[in-house]
Protein backbone atom coordinates (compact mmCIF):
# COMPACT_ATOMS: atom_id res chain seq x y z
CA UNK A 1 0.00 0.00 0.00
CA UNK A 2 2.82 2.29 0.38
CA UNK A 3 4.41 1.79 -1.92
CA UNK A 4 0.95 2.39 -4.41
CA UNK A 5 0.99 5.47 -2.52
CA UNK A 6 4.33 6.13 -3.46
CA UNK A 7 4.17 6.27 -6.77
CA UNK A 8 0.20 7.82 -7.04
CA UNK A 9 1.88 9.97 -9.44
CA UNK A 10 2.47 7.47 -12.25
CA UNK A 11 -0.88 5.87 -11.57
CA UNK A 12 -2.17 9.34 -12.32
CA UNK A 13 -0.19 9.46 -15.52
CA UNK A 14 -1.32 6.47 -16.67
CA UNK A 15 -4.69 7.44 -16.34
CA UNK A 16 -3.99 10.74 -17.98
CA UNK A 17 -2.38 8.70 -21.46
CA UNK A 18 -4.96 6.36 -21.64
CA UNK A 19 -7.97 9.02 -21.27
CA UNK A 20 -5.96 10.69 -24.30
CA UNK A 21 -6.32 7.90 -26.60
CA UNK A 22 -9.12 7.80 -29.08
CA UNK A 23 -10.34 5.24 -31.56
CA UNK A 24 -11.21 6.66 -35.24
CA UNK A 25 -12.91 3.59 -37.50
CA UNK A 26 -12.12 3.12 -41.15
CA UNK A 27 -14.29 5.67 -43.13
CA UNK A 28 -14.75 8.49 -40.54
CA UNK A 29 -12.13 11.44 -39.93
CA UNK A 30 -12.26 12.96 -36.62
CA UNK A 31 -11.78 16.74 -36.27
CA UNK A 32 -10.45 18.01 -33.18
CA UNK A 33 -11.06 21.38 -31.41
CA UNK A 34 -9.71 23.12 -27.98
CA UNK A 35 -11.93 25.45 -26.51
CA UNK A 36 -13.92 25.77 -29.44
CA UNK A 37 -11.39 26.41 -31.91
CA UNK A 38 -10.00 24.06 -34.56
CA UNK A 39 -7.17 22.35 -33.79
CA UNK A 40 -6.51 19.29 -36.18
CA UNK A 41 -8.44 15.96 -37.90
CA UNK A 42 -7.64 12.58 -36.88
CA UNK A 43 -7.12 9.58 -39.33
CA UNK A 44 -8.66 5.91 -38.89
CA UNK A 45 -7.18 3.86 -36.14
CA UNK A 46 -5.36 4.59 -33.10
CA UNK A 47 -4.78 8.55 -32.25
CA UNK A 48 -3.78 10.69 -29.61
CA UNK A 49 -5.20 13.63 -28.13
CA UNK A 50 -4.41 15.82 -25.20
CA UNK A 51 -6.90 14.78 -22.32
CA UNK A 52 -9.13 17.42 -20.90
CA UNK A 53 -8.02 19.97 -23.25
CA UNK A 54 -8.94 18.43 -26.60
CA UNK A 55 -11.56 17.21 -27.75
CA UNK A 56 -13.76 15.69 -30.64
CA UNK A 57 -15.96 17.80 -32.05
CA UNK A 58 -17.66 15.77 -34.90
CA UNK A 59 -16.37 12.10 -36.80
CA UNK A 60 -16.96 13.00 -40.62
CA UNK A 61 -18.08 10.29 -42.72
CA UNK A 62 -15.98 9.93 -46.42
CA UNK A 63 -18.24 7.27 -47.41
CA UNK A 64 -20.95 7.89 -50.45
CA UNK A 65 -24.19 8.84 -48.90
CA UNK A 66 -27.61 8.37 -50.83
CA UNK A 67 -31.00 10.18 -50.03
CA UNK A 68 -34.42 9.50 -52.11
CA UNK A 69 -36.02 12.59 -52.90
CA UNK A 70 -39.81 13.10 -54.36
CA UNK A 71 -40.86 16.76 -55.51
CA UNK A 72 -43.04 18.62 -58.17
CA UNK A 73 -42.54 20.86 -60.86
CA UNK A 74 -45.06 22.97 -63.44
CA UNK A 75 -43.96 22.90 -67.16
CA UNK A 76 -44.05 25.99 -69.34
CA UNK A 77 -47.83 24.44 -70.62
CA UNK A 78 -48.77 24.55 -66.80
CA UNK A 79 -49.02 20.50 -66.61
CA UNK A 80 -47.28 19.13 -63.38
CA UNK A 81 -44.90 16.83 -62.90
CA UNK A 82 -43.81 14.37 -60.41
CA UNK A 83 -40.65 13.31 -59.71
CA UNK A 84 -38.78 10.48 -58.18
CA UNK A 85 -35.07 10.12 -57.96
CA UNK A 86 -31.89 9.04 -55.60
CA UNK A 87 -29.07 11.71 -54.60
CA UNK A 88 -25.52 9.86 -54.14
CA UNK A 89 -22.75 12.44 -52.72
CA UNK A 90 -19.79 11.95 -50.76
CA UNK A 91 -16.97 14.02 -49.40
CA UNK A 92 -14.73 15.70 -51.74
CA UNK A 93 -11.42 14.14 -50.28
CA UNK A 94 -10.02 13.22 -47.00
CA UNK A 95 -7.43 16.29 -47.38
CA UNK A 96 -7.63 18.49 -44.26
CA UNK A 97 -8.90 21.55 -45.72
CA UNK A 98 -11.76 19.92 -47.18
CA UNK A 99 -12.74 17.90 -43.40
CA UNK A 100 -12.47 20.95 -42.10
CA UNK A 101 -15.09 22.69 -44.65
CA UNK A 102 -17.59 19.63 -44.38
CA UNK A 103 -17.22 19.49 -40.09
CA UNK A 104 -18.26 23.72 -39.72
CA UNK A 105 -20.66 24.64 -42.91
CA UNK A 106 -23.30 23.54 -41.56
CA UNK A 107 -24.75 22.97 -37.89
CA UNK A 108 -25.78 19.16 -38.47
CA UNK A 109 -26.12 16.52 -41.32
CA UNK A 110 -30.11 17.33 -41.22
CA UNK A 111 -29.25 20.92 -41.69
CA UNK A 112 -26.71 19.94 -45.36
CA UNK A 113 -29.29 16.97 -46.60
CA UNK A 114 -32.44 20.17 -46.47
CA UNK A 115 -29.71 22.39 -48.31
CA UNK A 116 -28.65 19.80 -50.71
CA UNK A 117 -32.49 18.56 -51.23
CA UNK A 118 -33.82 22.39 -51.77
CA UNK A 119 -30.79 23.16 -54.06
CA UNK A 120 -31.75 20.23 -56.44
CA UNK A 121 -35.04 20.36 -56.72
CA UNK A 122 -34.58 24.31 -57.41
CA UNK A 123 -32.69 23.36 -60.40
CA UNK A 124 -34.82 20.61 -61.61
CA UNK A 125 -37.91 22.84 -61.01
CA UNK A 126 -35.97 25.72 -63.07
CA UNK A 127 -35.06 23.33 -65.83
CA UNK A 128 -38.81 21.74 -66.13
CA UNK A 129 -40.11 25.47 -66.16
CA UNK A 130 -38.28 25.95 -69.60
CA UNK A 131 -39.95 22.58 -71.21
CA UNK A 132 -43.02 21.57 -72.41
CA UNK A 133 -44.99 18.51 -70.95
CA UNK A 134 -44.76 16.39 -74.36
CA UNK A 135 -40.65 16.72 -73.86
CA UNK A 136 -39.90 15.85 -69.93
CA UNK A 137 -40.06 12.18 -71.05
CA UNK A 138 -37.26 12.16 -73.51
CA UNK A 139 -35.51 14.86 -71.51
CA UNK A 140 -34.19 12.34 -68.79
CA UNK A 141 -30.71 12.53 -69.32
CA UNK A 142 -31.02 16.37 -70.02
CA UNK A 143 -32.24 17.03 -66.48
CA UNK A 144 -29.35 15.20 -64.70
CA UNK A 145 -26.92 16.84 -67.11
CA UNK A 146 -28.34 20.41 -66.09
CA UNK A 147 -28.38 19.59 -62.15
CA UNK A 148 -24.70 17.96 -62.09
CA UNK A 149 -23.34 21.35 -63.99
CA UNK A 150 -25.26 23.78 -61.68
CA UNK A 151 -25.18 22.05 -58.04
CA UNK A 152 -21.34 20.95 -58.46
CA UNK A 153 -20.18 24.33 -57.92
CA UNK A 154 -22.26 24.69 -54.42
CA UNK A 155 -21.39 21.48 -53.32
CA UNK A 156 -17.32 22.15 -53.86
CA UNK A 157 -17.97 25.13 -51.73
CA UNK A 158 -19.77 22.77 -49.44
CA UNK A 159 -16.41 20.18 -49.45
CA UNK A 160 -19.17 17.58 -51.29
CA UNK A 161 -18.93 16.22 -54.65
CA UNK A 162 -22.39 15.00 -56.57
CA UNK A 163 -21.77 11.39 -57.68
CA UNK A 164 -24.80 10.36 -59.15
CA UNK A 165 -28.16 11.40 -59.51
CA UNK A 166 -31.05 8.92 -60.86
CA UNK A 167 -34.62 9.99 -61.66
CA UNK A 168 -36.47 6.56 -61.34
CA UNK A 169 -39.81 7.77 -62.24
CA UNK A 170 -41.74 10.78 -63.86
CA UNK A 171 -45.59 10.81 -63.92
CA UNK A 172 -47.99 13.57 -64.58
CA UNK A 173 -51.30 13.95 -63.76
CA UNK A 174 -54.34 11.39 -64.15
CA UNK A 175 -55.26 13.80 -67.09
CA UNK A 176 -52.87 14.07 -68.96
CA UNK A 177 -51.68 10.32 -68.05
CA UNK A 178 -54.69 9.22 -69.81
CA UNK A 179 -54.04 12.26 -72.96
CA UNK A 180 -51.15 10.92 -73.16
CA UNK A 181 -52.37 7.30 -73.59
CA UNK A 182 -54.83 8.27 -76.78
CA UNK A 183 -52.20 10.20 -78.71
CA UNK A 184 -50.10 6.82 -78.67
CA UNK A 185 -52.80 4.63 -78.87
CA UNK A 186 -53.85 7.29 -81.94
CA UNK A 187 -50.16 7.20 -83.48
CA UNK A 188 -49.98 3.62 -83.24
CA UNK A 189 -53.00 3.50 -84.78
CA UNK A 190 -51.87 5.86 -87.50
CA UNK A 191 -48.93 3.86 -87.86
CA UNK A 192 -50.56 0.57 -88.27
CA UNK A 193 -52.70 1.93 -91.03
CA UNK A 194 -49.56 3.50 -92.83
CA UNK A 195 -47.67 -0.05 -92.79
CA UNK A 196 -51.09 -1.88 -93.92
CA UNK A 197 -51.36 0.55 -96.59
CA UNK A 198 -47.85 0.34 -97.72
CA UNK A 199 -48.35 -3.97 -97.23
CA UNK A 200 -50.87 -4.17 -99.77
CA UNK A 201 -49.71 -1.76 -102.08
CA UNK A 202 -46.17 -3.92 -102.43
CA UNK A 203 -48.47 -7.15 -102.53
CA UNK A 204 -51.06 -5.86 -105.02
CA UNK A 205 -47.39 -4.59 -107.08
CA UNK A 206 -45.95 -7.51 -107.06
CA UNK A 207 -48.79 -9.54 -108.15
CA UNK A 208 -49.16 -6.84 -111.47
CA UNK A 209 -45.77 -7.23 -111.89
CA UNK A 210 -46.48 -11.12 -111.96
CA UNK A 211 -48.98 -10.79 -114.00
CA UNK A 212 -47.44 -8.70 -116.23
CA UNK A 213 -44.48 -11.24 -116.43
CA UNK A 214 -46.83 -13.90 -117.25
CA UNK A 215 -48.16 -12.42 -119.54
CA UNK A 216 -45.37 -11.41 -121.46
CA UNK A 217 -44.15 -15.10 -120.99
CA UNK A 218 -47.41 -16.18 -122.72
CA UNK A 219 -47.18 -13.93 -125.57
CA UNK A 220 -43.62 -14.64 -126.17
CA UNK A 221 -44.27 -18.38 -125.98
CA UNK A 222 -47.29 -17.64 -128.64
CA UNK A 223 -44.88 -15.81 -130.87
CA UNK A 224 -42.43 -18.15 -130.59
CA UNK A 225 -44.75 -21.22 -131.46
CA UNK A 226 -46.09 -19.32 -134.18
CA UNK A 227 -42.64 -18.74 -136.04
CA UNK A 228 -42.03 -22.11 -135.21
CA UNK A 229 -45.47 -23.51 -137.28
CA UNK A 230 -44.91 -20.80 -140.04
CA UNK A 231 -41.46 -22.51 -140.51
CA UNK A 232 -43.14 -25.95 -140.11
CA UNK A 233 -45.78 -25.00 -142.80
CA UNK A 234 -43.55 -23.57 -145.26
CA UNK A 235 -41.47 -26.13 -144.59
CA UNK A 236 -43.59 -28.12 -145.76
CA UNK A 237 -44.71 -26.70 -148.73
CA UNK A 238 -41.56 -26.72 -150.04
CA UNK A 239 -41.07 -30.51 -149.51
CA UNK A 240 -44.59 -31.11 -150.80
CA UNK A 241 -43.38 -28.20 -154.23
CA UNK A 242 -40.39 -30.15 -154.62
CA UNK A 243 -41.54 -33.60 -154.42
CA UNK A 244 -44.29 -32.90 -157.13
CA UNK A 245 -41.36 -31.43 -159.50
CA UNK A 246 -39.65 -34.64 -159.08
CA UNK A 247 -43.14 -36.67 -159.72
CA UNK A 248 -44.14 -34.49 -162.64
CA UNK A 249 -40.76 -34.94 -164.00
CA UNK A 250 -40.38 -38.01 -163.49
CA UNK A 251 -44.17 -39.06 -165.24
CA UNK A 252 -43.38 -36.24 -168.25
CA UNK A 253 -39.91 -38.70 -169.03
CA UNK A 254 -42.63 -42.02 -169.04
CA UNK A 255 -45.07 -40.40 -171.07
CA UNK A 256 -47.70 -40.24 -168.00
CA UNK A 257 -50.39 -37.84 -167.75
CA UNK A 258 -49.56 -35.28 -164.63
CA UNK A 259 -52.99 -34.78 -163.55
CA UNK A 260 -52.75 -38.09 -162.26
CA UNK A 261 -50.60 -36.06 -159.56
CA UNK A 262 -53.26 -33.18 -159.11
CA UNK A 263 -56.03 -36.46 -158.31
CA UNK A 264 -53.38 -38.11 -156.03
CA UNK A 265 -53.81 -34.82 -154.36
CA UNK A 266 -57.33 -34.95 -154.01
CA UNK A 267 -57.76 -38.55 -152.73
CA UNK A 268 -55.27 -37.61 -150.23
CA UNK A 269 -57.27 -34.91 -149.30
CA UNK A 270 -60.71 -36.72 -148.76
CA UNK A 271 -59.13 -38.92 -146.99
CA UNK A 272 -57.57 -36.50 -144.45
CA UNK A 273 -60.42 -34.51 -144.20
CA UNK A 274 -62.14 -38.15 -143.06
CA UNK A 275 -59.36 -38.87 -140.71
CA UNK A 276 -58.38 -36.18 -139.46
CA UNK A 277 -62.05 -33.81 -138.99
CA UNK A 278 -62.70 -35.07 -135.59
CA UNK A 279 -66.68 -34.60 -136.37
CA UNK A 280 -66.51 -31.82 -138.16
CA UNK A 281 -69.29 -30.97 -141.22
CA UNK A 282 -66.96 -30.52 -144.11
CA UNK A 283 -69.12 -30.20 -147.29
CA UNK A 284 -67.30 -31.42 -150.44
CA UNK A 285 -68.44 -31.94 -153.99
CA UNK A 286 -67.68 -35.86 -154.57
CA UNK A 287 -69.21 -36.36 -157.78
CA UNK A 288 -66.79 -36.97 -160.91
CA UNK A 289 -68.34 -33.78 -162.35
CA UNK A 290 -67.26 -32.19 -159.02
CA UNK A 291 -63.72 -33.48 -159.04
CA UNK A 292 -63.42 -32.60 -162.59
CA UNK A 293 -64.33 -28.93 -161.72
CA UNK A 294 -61.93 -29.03 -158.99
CA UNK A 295 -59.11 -30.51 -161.33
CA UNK A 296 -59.76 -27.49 -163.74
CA UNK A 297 -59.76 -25.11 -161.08
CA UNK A 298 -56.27 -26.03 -159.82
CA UNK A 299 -54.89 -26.65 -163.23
CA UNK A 300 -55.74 -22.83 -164.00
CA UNK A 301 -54.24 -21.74 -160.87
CA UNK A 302 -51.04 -23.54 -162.16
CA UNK A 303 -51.15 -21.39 -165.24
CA UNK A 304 -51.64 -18.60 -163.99
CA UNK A 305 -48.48 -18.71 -161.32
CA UNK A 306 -46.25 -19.89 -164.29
CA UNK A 307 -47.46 -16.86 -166.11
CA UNK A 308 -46.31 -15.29 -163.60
């Protein structure tokens, strides 16, 4: 005991370095004051400060922070919108000028998310004031754009930097909600008609143009199976021409009469008209008077070509 007595004085400074010794955890900076004043920040881990004298005023968070927000804002057409979206913001750095900015702007946290809230949905509302209600949809990306370039510059000043900010959802009014549905349903609509339209006009094309190609096929099979019986016919006429020179030549060197020839050609007619007529009425003179008419006839159409 006396000697605990004796020595009261390192007991007491003992107490005194261990009362001084402060804990900071990973992703907080302490900031230090003595009476009231800054003094210094404290890293994570382990740290030292002077018992009774300093102390810790506020732990600063560097970690990103997020906050949901929900506002409205009036287009220049007077339609209102509703908006959804998520803040994310974090400390600048962890340099010491920039702790020291974040610990004394404002009074608390509650006091920098109102200021931060206010000052983005003053933009947003500024932005949608300039816009018409048929453009907010397609003006998403616009909106963010706007808020990052014009709220950056406060939060710097602020020791904050804007990371992100979403806008999850944008609605309007019942009203014009259900406006809004009829002009697409109209367009669509519209559109539908258009590409029905333009469907039948290629189909009904196409099938002219068929057409058209079949019927030019047809005709130019026609004309070439005409040529092709012309040739056959004279063709044959001029086998059937030059086999009756060779038989009337050859009955003129035996002394034979030639209109034996001109009746060969009538017997051989009869008798293809009998064959060949299918049931058709085919009114013919048969008598010997009649054939001898018809031998006359031909026999002056002879003359007459080799008058000719």
């Amino acid at each position: 005991m006396g000697m605990i007595l004796s020595y009261w004085w390192l007991l007491l400074l003992i107490v005194f370095v261990f009362s001084g010794l402060v804990t900071i955890n990973q992703g907080y900076i302490g900031v230090v004051t003595m009476f009231g004043k800054y003094q210094r920040i404290l890293r994570p881990g382990l740290n030292f400060k002077i018992p009774l004298l300093e102390q810790i005023y506020k732990k600063v968070s560097i970690q990103n922070r997020s906050v949901e927000m929900e506002f409205q804002a009036v287009t220049v057409d007077q339609a209102n919108v509703y908006f959804k979206s998520m803040l994310l913001y974090s400390v600048q750095n962890a340099d010491e000028d920039t702790i020291r900015k974040v610990a004394f702007k404002f009074f608390s946290d509650r006091d920098l998310m109102q200021a931060l809230v206010r000052t983005i949905e003053g933009n947003i509302r500024a932005f949608v004031a300039t816009k018409k209600q048929s453009e907010i949809l397609g003006l998403r990306r616009d909106i963010v754009e706007f808020v990052k370039e014009h709220v950056d510059s406060s939060l710097e000043e602020w020791g904050y930097h804007l990371l992100d900010l979403q806008i999850n959802d944008i609605t309007f009014d019942q009203a014009i909600i259900e406006s809004m549905s009829k002009v697409v349903a109209s367009n669509n609509l519209k559109a539908a008609a258009e590409n029905e339209g333009q469907a039948l006009l290629i189909t009904k094309t196409k099938a002219a143009e068929a057409d058209g190609n079949s019927i030019k096929i047809a005709a130019e099979a026609e004309r070439l199976a005409a040529q092709l019986r012309g040739q056959g016919v004279a063709l044959f006429r001029e086998e059937v021409a030059r086999g009756m020179s060779q038989a009337a030549e050859q009955m003129k060197q035996a002394n034979l009469d030639t209109n034996v020839i001109l009746f060969s050609m009538w017997t051989e007619a009869i008798k293809n008209f009998a064959e060949y007529g299918k049931g058709n009425v085919i009114f013919l003179d048969g008598s010997s008077e009649g054939m001898a008419r018809t031998m006359r006839e031909i026999m002056a159409m002879q003359q007459m070509d080799a008058k000719k």
